[in-house]
PDB file of N, CA and C in Angstrom:
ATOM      1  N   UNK A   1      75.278 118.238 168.445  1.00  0.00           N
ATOM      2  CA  UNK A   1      74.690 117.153 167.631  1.00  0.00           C
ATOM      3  C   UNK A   1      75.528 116.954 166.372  1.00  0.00           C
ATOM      4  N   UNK A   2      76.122 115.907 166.270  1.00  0.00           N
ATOM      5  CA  UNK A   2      76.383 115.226 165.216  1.00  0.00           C
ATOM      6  C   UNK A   2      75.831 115.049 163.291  1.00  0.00           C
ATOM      7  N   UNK A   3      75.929 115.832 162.642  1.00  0.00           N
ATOM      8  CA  UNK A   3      75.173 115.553 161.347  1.00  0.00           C
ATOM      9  C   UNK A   3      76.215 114.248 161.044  1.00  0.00           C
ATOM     10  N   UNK A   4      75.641 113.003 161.103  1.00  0.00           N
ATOM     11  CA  UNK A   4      76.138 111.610 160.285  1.00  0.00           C
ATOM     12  C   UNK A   4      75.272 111.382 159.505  1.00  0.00           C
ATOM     13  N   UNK A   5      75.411 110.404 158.236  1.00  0.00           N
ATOM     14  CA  UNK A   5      74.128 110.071 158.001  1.00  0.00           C
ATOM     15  C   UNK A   5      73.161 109.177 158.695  1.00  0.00           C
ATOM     16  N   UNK A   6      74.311 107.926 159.666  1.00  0.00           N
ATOM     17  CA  UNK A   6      73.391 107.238 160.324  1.00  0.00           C
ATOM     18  C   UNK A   6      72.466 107.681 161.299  1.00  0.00           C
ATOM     19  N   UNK A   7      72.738 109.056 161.908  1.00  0.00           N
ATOM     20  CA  UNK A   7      72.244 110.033 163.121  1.00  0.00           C
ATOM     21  C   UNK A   7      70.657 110.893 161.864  1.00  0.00           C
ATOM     22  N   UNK A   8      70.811 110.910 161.347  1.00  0.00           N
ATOM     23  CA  UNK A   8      69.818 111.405 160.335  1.00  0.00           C
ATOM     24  C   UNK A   8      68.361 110.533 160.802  1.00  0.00           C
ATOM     25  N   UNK A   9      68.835 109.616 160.832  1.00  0.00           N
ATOM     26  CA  UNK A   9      67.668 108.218 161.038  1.00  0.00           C
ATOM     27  C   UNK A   9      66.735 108.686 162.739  1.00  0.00           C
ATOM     28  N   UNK A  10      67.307 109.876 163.190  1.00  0.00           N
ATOM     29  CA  UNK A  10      67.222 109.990 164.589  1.00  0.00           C
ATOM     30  C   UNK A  10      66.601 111.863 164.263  1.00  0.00           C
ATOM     31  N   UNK A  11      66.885 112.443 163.312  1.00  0.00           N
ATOM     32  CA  UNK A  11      66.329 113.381 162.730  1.00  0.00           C
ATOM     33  C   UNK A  11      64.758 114.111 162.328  1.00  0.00           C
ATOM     34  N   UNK A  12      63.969 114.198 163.275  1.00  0.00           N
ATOM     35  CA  UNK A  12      62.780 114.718 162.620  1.00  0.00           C
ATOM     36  C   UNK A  12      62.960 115.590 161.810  1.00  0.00           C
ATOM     37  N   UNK A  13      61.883 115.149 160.936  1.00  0.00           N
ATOM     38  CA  UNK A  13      61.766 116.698 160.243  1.00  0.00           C
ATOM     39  C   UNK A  13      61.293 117.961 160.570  1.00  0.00           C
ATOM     40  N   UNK A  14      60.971 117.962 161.977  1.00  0.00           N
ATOM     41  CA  UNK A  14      60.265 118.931 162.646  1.00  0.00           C
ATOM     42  C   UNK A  14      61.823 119.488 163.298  1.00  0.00           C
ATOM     43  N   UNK A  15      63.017 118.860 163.564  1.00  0.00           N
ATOM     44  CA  UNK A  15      63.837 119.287 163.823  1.00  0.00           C
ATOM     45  C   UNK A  15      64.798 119.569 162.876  1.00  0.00           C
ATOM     46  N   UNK A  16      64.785 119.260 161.431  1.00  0.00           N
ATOM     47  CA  UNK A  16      65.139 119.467 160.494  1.00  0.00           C
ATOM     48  C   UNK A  16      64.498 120.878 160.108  1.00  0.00           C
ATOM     49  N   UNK A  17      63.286 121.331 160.496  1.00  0.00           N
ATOM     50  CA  UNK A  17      63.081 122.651 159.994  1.00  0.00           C
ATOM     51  C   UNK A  17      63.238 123.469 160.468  1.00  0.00           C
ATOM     52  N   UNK A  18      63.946 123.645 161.871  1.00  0.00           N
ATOM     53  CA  UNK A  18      63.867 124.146 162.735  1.00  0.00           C
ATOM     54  C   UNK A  18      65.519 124.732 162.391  1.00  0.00           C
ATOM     55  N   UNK A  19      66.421 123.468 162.092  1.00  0.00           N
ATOM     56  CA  UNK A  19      67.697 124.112 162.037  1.00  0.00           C
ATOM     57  C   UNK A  19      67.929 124.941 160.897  1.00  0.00           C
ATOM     58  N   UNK A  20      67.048 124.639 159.856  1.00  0.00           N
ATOM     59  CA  UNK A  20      66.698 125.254 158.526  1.00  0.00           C
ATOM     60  C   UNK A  20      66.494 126.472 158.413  1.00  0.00           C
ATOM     61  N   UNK A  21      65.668 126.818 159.557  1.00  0.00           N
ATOM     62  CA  UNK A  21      64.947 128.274 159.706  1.00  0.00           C
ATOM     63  C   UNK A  21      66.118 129.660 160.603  1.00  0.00           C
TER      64      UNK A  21
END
């Protein structure tokens, strides 16, 4: 997966916390 910002728009935050963790 790609971090772009336009790909962000495609980003949950449920998958945002996930990579976080």
């Amino acid at each position: 997966m790609q971090l772009n910002p336009s790909d962000n728009k495609s980003i949950t935050g449920s998958e945002l916390a996930l990579l976080a963790s």
